[in-house]
N, C-alpha and C. Protein backbone atom coordinates (compact mmCIF):
# COMPACT_ATOMS: atom_id res chain seq x y z
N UNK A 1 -3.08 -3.37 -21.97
CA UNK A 1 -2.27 -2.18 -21.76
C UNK A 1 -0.81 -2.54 -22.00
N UNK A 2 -0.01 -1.50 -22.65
CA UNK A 2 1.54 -1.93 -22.81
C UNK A 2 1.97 -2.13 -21.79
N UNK A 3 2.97 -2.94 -21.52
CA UNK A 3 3.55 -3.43 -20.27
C UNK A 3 4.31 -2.24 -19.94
N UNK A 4 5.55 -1.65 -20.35
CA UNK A 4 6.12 -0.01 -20.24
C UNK A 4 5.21 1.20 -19.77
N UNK A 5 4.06 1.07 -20.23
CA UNK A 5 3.00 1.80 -19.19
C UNK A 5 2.49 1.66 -17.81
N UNK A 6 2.36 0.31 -17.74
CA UNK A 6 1.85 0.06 -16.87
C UNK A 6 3.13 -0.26 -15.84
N UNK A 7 4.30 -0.18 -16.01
CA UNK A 7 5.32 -0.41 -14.66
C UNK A 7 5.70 1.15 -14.81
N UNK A 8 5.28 2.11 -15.60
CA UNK A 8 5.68 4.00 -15.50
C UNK A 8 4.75 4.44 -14.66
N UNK A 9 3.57 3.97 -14.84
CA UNK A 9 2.58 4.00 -13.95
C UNK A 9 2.75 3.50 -12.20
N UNK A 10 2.94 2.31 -12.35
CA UNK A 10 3.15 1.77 -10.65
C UNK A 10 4.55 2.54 -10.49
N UNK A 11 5.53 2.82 -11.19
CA UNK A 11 6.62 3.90 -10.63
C UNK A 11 6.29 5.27 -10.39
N UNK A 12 5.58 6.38 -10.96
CA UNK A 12 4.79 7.06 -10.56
C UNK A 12 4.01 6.92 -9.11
N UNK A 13 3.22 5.90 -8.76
CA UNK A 13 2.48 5.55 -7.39
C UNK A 13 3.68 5.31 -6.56
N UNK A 14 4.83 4.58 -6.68
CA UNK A 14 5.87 4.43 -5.82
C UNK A 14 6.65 5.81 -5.40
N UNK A 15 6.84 6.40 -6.29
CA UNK A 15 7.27 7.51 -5.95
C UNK A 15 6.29 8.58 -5.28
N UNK A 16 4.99 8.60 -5.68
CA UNK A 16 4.02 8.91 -4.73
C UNK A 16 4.12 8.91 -3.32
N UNK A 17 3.84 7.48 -2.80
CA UNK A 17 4.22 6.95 -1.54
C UNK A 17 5.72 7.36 -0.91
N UNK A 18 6.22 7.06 -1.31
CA UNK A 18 8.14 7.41 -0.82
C UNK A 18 8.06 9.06 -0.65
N UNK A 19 7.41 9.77 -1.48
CA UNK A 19 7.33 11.42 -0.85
C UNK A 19 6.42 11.26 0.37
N UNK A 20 5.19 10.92 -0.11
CA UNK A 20 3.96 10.80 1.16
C UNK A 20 4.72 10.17 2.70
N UNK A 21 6.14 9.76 2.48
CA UNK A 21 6.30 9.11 3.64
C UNK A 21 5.68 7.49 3.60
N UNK A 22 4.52 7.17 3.22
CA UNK A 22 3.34 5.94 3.35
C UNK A 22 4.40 4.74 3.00
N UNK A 23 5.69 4.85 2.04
CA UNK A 23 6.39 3.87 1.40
C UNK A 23 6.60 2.91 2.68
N UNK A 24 7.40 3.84 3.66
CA UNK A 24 7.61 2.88 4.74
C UNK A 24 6.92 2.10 5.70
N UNK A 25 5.62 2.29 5.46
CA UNK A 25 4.79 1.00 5.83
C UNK A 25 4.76 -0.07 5.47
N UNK A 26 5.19 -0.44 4.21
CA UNK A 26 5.59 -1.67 3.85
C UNK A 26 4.34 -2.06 2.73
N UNK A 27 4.29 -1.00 2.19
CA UNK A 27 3.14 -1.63 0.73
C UNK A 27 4.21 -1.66 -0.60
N UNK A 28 3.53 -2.69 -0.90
CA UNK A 28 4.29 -3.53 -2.33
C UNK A 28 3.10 -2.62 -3.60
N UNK A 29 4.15 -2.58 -3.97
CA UNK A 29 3.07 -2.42 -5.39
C UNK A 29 3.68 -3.24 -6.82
N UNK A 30 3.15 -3.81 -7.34
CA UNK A 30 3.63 -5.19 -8.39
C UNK A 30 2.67 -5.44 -9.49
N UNK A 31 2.80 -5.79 -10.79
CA UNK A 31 2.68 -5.75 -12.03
C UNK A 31 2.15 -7.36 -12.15
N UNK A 32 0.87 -7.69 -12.23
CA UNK A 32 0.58 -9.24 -12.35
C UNK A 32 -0.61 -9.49 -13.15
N UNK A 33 0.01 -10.31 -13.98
CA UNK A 33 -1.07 -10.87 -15.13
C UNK A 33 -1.86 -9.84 -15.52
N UNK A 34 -1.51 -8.47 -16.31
CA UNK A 34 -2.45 -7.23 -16.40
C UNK A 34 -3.07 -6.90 -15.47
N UNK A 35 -2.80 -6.81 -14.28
CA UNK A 35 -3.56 -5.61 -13.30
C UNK A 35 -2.11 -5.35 -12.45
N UNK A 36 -2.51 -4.22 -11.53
CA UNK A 36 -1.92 -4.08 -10.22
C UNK A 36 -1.85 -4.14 -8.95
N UNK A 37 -1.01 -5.07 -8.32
CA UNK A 37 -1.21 -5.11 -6.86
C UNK A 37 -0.71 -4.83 -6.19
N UNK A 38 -1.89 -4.16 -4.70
CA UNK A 38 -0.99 -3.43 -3.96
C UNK A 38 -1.29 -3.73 -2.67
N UNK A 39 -0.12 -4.30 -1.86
CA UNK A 39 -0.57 -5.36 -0.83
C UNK A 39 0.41 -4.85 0.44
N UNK A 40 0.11 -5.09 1.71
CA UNK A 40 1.05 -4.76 2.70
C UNK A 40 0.38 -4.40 4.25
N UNK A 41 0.59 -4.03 5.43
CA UNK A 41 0.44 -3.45 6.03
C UNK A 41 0.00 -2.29 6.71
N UNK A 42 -0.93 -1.21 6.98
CA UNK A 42 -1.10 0.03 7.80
C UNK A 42 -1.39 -0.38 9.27
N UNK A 43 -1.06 1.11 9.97
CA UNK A 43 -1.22 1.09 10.91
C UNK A 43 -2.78 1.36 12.01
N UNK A 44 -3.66 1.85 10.95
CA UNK A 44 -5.30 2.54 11.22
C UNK A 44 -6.05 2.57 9.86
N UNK A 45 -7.11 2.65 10.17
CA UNK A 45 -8.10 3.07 8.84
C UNK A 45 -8.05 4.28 8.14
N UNK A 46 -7.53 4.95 8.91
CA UNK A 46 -7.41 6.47 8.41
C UNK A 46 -6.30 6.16 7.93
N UNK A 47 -5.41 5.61 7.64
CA UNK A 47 -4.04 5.53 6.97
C UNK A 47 -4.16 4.81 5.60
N UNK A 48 -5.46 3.62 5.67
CA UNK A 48 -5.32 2.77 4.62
C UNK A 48 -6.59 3.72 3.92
N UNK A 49 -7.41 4.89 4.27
CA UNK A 49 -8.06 5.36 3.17
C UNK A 49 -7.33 6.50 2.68
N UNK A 50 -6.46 7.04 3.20
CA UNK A 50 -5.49 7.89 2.53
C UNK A 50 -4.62 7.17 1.37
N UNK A 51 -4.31 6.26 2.24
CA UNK A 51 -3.93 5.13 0.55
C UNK A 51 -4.43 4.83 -0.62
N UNK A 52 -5.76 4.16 -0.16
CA UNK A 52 -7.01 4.12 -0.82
C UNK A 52 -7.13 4.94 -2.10
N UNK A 53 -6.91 6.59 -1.63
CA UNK A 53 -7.04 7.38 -2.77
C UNK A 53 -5.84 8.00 -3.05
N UNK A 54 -4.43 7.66 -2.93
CA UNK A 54 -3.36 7.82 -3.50
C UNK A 54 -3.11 6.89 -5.06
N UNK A 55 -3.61 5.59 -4.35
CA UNK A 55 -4.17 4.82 -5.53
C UNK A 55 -4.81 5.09 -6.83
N UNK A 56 -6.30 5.33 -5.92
CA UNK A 56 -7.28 5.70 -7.41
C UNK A 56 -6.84 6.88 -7.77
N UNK A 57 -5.96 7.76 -7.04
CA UNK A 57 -5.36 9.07 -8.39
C UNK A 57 -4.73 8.72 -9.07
N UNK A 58 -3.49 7.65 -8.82
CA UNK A 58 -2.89 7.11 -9.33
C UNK A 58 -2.34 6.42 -10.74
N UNK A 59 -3.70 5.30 -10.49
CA UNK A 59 -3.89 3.97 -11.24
C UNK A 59 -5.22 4.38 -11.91
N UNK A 60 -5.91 5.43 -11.86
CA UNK A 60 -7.16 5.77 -12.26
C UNK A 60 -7.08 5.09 -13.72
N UNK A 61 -8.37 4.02 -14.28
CA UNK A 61 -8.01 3.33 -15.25
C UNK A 61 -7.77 2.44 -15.31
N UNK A 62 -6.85 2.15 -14.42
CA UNK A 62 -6.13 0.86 -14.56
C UNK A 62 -7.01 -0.53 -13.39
N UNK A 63 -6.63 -2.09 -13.69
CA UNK A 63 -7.46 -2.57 -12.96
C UNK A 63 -6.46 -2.62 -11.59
N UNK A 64 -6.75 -2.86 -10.77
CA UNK A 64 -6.07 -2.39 -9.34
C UNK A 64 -6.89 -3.57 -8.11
N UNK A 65 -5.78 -4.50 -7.42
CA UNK A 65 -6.34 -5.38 -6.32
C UNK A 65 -5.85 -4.65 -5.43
N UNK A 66 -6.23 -4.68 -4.34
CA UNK A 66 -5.54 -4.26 -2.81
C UNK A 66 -5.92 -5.33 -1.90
N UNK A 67 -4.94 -5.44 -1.11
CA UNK A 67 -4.71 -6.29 -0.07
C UNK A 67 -3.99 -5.75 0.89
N UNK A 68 -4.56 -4.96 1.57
CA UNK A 68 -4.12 -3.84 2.19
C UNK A 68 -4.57 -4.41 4.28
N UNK A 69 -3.89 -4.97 4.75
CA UNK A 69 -4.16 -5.34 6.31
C UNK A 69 -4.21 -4.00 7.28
N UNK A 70 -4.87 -4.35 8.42
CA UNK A 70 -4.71 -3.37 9.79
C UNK A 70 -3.81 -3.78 10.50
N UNK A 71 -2.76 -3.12 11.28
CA UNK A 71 -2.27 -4.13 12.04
C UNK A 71 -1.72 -2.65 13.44
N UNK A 72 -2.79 -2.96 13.97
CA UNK A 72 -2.48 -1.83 15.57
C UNK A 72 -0.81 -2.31 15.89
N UNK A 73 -1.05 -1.32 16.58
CA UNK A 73 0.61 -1.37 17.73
C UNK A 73 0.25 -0.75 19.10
N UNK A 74 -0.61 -1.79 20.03
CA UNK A 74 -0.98 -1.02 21.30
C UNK A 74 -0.08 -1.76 22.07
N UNK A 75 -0.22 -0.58 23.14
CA UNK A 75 1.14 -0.98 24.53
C UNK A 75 0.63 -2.10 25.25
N UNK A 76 1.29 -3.06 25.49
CA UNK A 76 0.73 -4.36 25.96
C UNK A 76 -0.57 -3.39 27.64
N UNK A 77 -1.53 -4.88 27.69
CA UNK A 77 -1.88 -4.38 29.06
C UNK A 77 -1.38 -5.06 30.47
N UNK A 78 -0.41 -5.62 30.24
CA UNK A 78 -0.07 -6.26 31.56
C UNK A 78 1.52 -6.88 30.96
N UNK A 79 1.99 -6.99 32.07
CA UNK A 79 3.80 -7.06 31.76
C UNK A 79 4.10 -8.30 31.33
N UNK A 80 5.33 -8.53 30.74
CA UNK A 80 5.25 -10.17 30.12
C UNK A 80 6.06 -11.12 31.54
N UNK A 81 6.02 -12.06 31.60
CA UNK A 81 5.95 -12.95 32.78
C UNK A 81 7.25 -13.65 32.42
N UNK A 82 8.28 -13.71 32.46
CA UNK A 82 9.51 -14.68 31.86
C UNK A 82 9.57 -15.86 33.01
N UNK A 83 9.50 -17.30 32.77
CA UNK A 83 9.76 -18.27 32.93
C UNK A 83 11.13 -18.79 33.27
């Protein structure tokens, strides 16, 4: 695939995300050795399959890795102890 396509393309998905709000979770999206990767952080499963298919509308076509983590934010259960 031309290289100019394929970074109009991952700019397209970036700008995707940055409307969706999703940008600020902290997903990378990057241009490597002919495919695309898209790697970072959510907060639930329901967040990373909404991603999921922001993607394949996206990149439809194109080859596409994800490396996409969970990473909760629960309120501790017991207070921290300072020394």
């Amino acid at each position: 695939m031309n290289t100019s396509l394929l970074e109009y393309r991952i700019a397209g998905l970036q700008r995707r995300l940055a409307e969706d709000g999703t940008a600020e979770l902290g997903i990378r999206v990057e241009a490597r050795s002919g495919l695309v990767l898209v790697h970072g952080t959510v907060p639930s499963t329901a967040c990373r399959d909404e991603l999921l298919e922001v993607i394949a509308a996206e990149l439809d076509g194109l080859p596409v890795r994800t490396d996409i983590a969970l990473v909760e934010a629960l309120a501790p259960d017991h207070p921290e102890v300072l020394s």
